[in-house]
PDB file of N, CA and C in Angstrom:
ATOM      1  N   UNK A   1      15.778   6.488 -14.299  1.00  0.00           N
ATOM      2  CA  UNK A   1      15.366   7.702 -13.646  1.00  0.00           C
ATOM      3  C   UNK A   1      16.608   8.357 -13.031  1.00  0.00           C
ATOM      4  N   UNK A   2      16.673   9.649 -12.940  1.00  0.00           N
ATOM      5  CA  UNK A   2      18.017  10.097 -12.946  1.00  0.00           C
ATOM      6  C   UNK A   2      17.996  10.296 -11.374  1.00  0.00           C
ATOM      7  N   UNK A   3      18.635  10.573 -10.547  1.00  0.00           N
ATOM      8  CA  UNK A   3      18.652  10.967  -9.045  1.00  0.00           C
ATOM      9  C   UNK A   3      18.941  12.438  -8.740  1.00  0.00           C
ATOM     10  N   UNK A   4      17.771  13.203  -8.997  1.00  0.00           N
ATOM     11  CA  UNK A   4      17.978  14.801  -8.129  1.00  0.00           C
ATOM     12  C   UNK A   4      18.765  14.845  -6.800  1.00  0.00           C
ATOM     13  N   UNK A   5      18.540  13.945  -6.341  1.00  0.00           N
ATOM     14  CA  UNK A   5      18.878  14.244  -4.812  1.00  0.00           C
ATOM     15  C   UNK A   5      19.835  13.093  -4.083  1.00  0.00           C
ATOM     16  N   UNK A   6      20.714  12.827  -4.170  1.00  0.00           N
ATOM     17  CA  UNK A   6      21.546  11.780  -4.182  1.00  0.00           C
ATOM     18  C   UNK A   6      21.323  11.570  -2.466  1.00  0.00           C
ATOM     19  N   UNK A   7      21.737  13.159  -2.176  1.00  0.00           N
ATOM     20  CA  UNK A   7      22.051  12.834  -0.772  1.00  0.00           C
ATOM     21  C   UNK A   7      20.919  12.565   0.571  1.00  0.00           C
ATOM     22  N   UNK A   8      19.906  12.754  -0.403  1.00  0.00           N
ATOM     23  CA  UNK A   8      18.718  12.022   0.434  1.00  0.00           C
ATOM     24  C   UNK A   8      18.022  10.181  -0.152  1.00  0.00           C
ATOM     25  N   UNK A   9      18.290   9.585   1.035  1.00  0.00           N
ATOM     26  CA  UNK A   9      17.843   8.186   0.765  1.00  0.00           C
ATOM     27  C   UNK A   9      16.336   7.790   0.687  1.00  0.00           C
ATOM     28  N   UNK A  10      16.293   7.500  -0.676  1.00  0.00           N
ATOM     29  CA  UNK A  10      15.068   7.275  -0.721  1.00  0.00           C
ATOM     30  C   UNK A  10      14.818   5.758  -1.433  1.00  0.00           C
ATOM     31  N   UNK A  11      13.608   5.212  -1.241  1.00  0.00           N
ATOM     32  CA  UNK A  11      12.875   3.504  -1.730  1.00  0.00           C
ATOM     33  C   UNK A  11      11.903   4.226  -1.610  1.00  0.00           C
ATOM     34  N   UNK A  12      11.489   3.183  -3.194  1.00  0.00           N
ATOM     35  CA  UNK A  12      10.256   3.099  -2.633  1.00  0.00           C
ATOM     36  C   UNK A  12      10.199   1.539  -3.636  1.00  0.00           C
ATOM     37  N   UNK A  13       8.576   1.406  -3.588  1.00  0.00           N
ATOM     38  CA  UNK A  13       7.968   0.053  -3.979  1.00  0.00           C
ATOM     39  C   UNK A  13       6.277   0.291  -4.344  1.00  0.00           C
ATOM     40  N   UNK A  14       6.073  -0.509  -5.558  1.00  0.00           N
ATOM     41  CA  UNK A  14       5.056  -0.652  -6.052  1.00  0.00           C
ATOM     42  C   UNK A  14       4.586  -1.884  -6.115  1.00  0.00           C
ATOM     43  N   UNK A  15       3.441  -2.186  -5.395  1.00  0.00           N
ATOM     44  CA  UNK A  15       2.498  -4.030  -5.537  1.00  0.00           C
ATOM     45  C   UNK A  15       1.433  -3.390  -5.571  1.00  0.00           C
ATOM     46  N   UNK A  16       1.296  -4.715  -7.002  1.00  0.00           N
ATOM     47  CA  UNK A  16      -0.138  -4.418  -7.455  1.00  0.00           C
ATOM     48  C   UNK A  16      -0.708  -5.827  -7.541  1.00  0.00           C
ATOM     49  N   UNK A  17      -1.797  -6.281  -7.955  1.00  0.00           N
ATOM     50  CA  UNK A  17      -2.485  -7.466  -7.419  1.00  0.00           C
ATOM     51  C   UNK A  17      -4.048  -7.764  -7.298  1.00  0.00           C
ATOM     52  N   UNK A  18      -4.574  -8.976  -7.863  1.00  0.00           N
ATOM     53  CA  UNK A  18      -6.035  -9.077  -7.588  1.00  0.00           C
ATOM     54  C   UNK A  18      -6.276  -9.827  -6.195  1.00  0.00           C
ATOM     55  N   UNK A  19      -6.875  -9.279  -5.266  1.00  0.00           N
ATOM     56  CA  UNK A  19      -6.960  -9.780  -3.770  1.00  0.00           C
ATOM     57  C   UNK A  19      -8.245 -10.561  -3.850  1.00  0.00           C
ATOM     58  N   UNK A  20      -8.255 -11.592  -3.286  1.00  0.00           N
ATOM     59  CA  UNK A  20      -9.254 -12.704  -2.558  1.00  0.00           C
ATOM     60  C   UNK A  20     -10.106 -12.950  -1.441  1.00  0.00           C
ATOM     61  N   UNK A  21      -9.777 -12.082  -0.466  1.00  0.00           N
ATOM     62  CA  UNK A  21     -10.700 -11.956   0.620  1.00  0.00           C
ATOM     63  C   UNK A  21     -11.558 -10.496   0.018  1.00  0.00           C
ATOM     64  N   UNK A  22     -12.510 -10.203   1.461  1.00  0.00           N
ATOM     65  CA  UNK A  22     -12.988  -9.411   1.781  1.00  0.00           C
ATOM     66  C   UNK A  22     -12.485  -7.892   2.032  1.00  0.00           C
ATOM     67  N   UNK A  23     -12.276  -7.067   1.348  1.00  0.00           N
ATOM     68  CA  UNK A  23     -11.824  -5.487   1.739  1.00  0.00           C
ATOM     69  C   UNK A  23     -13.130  -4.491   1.694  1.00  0.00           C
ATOM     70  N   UNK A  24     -12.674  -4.413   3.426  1.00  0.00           N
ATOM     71  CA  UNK A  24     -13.770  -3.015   3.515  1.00  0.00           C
ATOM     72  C   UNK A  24     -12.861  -1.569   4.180  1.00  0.00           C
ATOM     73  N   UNK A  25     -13.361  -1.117   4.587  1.00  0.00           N
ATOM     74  CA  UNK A  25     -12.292   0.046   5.419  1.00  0.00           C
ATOM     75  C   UNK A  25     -11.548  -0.356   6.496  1.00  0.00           C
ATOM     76  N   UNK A  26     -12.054  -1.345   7.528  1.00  0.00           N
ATOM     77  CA  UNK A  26     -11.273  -1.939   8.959  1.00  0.00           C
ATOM     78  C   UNK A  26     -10.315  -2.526   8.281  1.00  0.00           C
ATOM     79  N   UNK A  27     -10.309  -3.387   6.973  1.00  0.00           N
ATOM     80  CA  UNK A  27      -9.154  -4.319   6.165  1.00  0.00           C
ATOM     81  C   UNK A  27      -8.010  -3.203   5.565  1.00  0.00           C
ATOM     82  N   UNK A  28      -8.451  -2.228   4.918  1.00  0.00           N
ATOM     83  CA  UNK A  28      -7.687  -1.208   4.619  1.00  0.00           C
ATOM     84  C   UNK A  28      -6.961  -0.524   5.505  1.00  0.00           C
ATOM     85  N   UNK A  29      -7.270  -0.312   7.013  1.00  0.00           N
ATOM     86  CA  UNK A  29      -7.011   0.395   7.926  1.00  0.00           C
ATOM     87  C   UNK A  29      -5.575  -0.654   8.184  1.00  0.00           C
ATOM     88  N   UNK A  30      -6.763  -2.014   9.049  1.00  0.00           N
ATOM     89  CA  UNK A  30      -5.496  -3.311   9.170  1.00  0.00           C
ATOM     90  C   UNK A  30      -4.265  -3.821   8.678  1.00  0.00           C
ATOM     91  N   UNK A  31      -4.167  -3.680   7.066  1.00  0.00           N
ATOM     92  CA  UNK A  31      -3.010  -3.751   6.258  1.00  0.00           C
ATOM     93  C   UNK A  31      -2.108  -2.591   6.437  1.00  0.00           C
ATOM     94  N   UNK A  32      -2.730  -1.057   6.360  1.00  0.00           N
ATOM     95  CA  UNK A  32      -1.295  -0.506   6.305  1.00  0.00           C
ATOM     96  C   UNK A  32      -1.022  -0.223   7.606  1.00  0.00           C
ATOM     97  N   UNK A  33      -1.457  -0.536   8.552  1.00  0.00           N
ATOM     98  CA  UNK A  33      -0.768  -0.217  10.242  1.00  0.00           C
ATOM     99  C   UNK A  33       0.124  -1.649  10.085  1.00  0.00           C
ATOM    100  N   UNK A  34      -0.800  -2.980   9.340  1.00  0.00           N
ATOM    101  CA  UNK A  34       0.473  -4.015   9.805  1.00  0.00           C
ATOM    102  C   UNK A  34       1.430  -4.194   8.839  1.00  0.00           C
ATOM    103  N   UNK A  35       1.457  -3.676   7.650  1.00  0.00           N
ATOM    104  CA  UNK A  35       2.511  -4.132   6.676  1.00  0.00           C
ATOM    105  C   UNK A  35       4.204  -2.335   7.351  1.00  0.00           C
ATOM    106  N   UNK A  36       3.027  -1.146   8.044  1.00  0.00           N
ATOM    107  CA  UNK A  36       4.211  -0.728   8.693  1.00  0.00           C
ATOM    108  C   UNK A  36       5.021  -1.663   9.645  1.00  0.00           C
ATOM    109  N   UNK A  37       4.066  -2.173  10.647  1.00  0.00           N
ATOM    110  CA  UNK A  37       4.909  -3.002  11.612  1.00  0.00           C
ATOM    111  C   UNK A  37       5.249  -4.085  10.755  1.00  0.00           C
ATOM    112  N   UNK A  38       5.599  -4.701  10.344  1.00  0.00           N
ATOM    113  CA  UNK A  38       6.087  -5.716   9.881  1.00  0.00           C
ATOM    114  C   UNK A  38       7.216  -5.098   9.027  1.00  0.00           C
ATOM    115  N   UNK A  39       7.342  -4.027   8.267  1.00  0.00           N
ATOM    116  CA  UNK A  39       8.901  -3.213   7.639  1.00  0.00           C
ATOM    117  C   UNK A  39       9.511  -2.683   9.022  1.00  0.00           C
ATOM    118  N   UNK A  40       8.888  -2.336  10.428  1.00  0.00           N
ATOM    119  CA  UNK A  40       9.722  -1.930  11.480  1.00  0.00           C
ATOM    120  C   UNK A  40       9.621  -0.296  10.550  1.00  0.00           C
ATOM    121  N   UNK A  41       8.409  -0.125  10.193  1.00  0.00           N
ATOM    122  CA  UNK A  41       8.578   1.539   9.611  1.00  0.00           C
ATOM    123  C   UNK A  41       7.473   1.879  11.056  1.00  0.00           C
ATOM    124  N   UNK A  42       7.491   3.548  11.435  1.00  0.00           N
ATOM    125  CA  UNK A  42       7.054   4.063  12.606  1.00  0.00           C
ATOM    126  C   UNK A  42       5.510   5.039  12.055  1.00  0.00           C
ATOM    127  N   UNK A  43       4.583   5.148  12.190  1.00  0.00           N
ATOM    128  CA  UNK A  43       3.388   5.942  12.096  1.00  0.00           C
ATOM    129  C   UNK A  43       3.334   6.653  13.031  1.00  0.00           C
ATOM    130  N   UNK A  44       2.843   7.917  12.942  1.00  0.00           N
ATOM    131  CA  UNK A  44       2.798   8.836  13.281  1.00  0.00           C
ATOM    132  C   UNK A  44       1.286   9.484  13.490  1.00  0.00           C
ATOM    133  N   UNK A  45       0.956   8.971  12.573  1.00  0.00           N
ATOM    134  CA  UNK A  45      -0.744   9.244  12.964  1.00  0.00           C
ATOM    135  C   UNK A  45      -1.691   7.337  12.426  1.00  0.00           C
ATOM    136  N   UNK A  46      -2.957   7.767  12.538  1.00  0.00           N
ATOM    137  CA  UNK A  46      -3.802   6.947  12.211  1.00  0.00           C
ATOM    138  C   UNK A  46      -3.802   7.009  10.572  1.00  0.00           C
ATOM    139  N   UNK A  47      -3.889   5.932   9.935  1.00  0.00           N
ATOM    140  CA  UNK A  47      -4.540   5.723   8.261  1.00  0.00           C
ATOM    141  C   UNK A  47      -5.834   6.781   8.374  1.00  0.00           C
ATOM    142  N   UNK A  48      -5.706   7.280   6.783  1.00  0.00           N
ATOM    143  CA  UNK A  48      -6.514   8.386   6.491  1.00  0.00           C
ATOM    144  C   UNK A  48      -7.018   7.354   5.636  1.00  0.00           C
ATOM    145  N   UNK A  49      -8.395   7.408   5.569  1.00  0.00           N
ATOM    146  CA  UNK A  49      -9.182   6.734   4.351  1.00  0.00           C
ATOM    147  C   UNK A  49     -10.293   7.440   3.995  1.00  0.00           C
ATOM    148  N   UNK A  50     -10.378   7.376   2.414  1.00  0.00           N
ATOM    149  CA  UNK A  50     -11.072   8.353   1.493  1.00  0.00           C
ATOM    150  C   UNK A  50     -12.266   6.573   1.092  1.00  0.00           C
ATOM    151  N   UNK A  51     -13.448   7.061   0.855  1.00  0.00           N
ATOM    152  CA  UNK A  51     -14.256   6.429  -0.379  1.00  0.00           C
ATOM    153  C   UNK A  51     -15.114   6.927  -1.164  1.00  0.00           C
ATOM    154  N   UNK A  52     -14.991   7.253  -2.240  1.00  0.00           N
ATOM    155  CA  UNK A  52     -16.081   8.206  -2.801  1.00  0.00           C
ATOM    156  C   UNK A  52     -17.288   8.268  -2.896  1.00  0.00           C
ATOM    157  N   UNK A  53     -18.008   7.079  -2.471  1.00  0.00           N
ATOM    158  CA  UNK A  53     -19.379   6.705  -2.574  1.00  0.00           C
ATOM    159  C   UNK A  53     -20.703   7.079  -3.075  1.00  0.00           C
ATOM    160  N   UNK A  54     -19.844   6.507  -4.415  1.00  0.00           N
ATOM    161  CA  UNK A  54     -20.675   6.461  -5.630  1.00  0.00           C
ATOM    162  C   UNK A  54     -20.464   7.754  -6.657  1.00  0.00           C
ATOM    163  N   UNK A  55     -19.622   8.464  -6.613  1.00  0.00           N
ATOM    164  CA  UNK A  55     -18.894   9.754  -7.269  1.00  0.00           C
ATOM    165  C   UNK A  55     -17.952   8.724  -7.878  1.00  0.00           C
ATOM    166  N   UNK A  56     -18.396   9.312  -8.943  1.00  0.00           N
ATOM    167  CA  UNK A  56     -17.590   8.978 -10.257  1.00  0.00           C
ATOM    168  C   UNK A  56     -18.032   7.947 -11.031  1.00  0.00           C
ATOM    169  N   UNK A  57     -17.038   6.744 -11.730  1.00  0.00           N
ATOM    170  CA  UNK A  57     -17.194   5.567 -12.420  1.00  0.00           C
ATOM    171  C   UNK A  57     -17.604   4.400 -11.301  1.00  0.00           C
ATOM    172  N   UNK A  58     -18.550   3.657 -11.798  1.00  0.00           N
ATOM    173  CA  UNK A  58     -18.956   2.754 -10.629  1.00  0.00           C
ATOM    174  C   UNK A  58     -17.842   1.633 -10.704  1.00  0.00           C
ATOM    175  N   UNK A  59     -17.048   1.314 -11.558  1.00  0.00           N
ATOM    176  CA  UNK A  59     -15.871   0.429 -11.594  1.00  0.00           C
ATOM    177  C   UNK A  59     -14.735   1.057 -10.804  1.00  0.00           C
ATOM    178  N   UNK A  60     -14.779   2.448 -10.543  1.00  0.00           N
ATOM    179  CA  UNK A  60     -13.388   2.787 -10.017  1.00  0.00           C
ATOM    180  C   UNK A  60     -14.113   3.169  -8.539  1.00  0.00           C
ATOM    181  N   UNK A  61     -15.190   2.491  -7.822  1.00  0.00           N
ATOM    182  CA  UNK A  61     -15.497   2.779  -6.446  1.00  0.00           C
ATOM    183  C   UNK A  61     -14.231   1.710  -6.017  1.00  0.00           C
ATOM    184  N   UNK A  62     -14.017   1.850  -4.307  1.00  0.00           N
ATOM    185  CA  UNK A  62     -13.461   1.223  -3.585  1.00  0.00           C
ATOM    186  C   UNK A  62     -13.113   2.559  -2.484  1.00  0.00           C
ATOM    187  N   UNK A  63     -11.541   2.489  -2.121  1.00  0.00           N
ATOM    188  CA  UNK A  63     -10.944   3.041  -1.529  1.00  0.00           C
ATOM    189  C   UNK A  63      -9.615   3.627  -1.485  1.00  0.00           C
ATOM    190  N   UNK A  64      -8.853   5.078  -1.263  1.00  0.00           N
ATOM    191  CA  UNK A  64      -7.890   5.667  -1.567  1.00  0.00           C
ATOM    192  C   UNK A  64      -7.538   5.756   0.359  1.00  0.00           C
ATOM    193  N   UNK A  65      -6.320   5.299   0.246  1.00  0.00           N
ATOM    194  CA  UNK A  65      -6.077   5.167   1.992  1.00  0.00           C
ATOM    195  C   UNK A  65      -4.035   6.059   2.370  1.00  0.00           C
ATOM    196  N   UNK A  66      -4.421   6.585   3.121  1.00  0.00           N
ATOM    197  CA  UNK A  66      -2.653   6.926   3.397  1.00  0.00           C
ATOM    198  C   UNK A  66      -2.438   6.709   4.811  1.00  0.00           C
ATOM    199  N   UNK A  67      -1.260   6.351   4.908  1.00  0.00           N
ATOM    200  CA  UNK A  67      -0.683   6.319   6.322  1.00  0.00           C
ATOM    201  C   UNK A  67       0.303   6.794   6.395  1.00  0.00           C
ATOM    202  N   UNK A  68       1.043   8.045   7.120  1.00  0.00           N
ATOM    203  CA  UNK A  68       1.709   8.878   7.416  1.00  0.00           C
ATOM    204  C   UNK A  68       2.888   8.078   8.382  1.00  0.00           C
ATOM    205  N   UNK A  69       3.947   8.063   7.620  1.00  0.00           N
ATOM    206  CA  UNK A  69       5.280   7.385   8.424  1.00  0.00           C
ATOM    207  C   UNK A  69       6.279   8.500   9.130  1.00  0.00           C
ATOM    208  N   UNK A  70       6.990   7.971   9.974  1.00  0.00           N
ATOM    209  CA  UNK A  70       8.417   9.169  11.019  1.00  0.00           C
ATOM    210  C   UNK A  70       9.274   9.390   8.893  1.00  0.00           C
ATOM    211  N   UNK A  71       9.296   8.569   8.359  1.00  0.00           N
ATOM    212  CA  UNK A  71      10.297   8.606   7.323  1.00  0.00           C
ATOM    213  C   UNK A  71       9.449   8.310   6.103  1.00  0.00           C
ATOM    214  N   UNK A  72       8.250   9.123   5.878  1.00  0.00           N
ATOM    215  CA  UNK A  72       7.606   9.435   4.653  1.00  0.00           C
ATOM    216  C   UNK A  72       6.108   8.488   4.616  1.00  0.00           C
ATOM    217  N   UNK A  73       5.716   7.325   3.575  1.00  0.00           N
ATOM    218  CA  UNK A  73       4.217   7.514   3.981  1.00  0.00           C
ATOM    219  C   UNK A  73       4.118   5.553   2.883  1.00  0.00           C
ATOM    220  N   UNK A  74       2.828   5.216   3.234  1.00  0.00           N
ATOM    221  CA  UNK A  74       2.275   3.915   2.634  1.00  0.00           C
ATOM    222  C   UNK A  74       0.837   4.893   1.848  1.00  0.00           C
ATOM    223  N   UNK A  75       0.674   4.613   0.290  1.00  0.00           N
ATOM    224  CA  UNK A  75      -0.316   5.110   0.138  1.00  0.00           C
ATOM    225  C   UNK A  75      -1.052   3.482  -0.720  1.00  0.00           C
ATOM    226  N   UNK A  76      -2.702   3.212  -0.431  1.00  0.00           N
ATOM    227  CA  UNK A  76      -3.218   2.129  -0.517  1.00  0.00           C
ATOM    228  C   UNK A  76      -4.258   2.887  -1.604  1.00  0.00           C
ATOM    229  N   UNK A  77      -4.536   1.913  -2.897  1.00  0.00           N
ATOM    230  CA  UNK A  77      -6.034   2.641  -3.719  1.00  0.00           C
ATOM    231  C   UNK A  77      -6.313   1.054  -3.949  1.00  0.00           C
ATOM    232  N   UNK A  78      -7.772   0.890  -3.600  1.00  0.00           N
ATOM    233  CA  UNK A  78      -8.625  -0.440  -3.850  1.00  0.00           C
ATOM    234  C   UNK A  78      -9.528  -0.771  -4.715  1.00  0.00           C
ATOM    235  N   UNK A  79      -9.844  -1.090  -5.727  1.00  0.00           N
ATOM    236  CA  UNK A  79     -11.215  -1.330  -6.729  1.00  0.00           C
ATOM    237  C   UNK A  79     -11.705  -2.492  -6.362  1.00  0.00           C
ATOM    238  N   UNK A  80     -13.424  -2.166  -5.583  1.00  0.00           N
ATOM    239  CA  UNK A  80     -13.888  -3.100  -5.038  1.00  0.00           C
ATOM    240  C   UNK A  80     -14.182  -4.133  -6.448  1.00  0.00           C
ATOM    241  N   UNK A  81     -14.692  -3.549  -7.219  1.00  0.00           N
ATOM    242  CA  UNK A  81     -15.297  -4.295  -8.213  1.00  0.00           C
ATOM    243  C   UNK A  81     -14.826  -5.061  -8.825  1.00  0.00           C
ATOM    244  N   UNK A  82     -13.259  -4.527  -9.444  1.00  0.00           N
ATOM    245  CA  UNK A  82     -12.321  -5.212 -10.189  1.00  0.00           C
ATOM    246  C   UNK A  82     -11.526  -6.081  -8.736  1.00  0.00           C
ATOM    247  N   UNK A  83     -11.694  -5.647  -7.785  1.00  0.00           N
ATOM    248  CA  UNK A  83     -11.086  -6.994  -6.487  1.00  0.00           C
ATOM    249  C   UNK A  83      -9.667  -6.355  -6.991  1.00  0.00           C
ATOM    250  N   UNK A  84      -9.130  -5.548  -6.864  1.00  0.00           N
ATOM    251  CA  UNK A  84      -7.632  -5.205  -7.175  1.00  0.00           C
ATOM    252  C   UNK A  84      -7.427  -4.039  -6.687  1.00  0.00           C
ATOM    253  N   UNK A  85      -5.849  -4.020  -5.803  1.00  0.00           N
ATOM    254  CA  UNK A  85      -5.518  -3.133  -5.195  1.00  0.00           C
ATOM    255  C   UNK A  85      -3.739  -2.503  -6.015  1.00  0.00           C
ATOM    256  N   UNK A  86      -3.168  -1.446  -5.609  1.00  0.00           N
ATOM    257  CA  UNK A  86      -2.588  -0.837  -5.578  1.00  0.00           C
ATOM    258  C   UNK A  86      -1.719  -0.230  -4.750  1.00  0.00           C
ATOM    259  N   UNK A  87      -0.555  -0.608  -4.203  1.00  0.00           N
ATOM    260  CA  UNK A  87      -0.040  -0.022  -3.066  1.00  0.00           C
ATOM    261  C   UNK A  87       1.149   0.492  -3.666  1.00  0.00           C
ATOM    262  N   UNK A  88       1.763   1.679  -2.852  1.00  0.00           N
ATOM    263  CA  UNK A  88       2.979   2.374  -2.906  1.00  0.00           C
ATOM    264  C   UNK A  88       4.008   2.947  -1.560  1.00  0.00           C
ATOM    265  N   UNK A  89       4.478   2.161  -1.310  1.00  0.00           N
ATOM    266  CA  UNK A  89       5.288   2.440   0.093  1.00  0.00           C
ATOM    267  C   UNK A  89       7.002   3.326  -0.416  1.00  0.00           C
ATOM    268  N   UNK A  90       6.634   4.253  -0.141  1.00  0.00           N
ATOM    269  CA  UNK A  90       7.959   5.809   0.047  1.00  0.00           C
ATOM    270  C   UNK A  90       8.406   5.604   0.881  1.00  0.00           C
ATOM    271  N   UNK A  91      10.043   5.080   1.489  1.00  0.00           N
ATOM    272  CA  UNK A  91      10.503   5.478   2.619  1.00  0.00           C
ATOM    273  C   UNK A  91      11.794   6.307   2.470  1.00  0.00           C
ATOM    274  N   UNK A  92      12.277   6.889   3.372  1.00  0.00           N
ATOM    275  CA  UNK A  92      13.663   7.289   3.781  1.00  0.00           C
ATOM    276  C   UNK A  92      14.481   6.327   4.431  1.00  0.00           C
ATOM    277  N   UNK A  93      13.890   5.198   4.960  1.00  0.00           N
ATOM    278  CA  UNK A  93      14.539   4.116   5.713  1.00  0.00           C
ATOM    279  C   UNK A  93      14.393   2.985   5.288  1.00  0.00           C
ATOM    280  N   UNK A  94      15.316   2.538   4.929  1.00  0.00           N
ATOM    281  CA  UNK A  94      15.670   0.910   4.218  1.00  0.00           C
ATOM    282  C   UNK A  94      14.636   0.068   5.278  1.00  0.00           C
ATOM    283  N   UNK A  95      13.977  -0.687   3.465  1.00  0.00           N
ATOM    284  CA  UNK A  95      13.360  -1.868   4.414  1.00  0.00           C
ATOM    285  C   UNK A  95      13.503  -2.866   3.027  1.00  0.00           C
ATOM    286  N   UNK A  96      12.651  -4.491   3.371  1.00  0.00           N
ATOM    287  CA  UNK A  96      12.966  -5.352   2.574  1.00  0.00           C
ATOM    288  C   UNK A  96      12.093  -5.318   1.305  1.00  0.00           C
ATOM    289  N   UNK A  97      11.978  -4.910   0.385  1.00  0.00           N
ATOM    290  CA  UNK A  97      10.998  -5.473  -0.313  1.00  0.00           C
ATOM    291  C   UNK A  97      10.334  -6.732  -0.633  1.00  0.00           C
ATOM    292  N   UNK A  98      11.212  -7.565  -0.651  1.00  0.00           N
ATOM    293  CA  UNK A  98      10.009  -9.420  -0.237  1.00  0.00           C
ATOM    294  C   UNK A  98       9.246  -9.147   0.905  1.00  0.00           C
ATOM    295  N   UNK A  99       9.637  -8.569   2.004  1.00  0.00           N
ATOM    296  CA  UNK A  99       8.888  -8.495   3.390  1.00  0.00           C
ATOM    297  C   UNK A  99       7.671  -8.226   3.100  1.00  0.00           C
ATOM    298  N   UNK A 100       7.990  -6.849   2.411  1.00  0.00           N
ATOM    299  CA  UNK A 100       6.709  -6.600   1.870  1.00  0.00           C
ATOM    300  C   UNK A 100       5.387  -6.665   0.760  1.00  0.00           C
ATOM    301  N   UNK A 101       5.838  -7.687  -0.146  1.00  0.00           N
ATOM    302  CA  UNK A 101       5.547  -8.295  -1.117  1.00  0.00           C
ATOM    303  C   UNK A 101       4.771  -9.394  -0.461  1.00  0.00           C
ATOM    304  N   UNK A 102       5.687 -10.111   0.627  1.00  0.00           N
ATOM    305  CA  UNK A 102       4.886 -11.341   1.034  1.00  0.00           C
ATOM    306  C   UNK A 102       3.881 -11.129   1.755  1.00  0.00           C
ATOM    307  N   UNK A 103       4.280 -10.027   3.053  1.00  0.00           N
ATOM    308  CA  UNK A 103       2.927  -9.782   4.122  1.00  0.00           C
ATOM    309  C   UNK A 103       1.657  -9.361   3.070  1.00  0.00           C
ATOM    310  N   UNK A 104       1.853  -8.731   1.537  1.00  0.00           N
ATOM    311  CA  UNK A 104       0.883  -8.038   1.144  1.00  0.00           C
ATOM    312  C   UNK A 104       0.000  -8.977   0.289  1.00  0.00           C
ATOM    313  N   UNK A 105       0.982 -10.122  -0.327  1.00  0.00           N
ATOM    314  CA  UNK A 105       0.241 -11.210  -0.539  1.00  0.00           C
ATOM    315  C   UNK A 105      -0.500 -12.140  -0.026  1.00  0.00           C
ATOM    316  N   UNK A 106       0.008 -12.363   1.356  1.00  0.00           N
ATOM    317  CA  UNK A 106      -0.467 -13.268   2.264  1.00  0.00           C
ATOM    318  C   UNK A 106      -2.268 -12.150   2.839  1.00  0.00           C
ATOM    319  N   UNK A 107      -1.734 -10.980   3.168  1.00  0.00           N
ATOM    320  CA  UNK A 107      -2.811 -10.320   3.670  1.00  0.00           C
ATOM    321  C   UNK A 107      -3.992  -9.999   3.084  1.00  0.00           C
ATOM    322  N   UNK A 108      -3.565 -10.085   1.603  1.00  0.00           N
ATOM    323  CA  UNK A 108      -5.022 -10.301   0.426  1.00  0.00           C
ATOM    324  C   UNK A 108      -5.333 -11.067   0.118  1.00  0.00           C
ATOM    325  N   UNK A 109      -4.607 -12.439   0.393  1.00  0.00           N
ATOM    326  CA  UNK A 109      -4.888 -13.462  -0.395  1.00  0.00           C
ATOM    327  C   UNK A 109      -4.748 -13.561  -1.857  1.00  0.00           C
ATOM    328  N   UNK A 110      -3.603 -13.008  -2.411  1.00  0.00           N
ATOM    329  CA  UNK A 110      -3.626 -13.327  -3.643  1.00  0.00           C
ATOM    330  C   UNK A 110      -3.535 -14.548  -4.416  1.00  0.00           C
ATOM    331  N   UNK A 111      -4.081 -14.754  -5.531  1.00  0.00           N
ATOM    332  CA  UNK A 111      -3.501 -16.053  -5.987  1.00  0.00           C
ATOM    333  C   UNK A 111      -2.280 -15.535  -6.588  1.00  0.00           C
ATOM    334  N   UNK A 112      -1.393 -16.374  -6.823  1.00  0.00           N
ATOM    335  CA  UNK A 112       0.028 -16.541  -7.691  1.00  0.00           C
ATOM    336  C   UNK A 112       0.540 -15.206  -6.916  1.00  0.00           C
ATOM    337  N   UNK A 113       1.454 -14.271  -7.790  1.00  0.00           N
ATOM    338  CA  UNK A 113       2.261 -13.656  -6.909  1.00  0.00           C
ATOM    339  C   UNK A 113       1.688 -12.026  -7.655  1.00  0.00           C
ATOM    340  N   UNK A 114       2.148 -11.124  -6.328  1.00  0.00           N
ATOM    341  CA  UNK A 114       1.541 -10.424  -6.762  1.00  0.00           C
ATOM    342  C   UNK A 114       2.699  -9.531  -7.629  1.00  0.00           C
ATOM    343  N   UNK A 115       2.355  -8.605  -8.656  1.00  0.00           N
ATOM    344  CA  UNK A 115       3.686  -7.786  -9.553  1.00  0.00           C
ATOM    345  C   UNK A 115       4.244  -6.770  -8.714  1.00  0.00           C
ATOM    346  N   UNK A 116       5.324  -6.211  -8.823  1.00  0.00           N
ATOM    347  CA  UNK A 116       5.725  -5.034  -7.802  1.00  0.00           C
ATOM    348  C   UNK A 116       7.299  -4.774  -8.908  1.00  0.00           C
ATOM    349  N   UNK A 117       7.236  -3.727  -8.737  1.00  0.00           N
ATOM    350  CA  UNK A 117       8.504  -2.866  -8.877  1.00  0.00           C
ATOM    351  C   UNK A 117       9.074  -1.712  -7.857  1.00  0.00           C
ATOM    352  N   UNK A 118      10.587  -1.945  -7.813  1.00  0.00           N
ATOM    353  CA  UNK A 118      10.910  -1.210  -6.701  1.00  0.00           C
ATOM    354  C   UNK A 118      12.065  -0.408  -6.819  1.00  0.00           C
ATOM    355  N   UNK A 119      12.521   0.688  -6.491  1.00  0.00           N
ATOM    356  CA  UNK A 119      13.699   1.505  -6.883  1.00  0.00           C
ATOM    357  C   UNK A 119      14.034   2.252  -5.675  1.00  0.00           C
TER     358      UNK A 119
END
């Protein structure tokens, strides 16, 4: 991918993953306020959470969630059915990616590890 913008710093990160516990909206809410604190990234507002309930494909119900960072944003999409989530964390401010790989594994309970790509 080529870099438009050199002189702005940007990461981001993609984990994806079949989760093992329970996800409802308080779990969705819970993960991206703590996987911010745990990168030491800053929120700015409360997690926005979308569920369509029952609009659309009944396999693609769950939840579409964002949390608004000082240095860009965590966006969360959940398929209750398929038990598999989707996360994408954008920052302007360096953080670890294992940090966040692990809190996100540990916090779903995944089995084995979860996939992620990061640039």
């Amino acid at each position: 991918m080529k870099d438009l913008a050199p002189e702005i710093f940007r990461q981001r990160l993609l984990i994806e993953g079949r989760y093992g516990r329970d996800v409802g909206e308080p779990e969705v809410r819970a993960y991206l306020t703590g996987l911010a604190a745990h990168l030491g990234l800053r929120a700015y507002g409360e997690p926005t959470v979308h569920s369509p309930g029952g609009q659309g494909k009944p396999g693609n119900q769950g939840y579409d969630a964002f949390l608004p960072l000082v240095d860009s944003g965590i966006a969360l999409y959940v398929w209750t059915a398929a038990r598999f989530f989707s996360v994408v964390v954008f920052t302007c401010k360096p953080f670890t990616p294992a940090a966040a790989v692990e809190f996100t594994r540990r916090f779903f309970a995944v089995a084995g590890e979860p996939e992620f790509a990061s640039f």
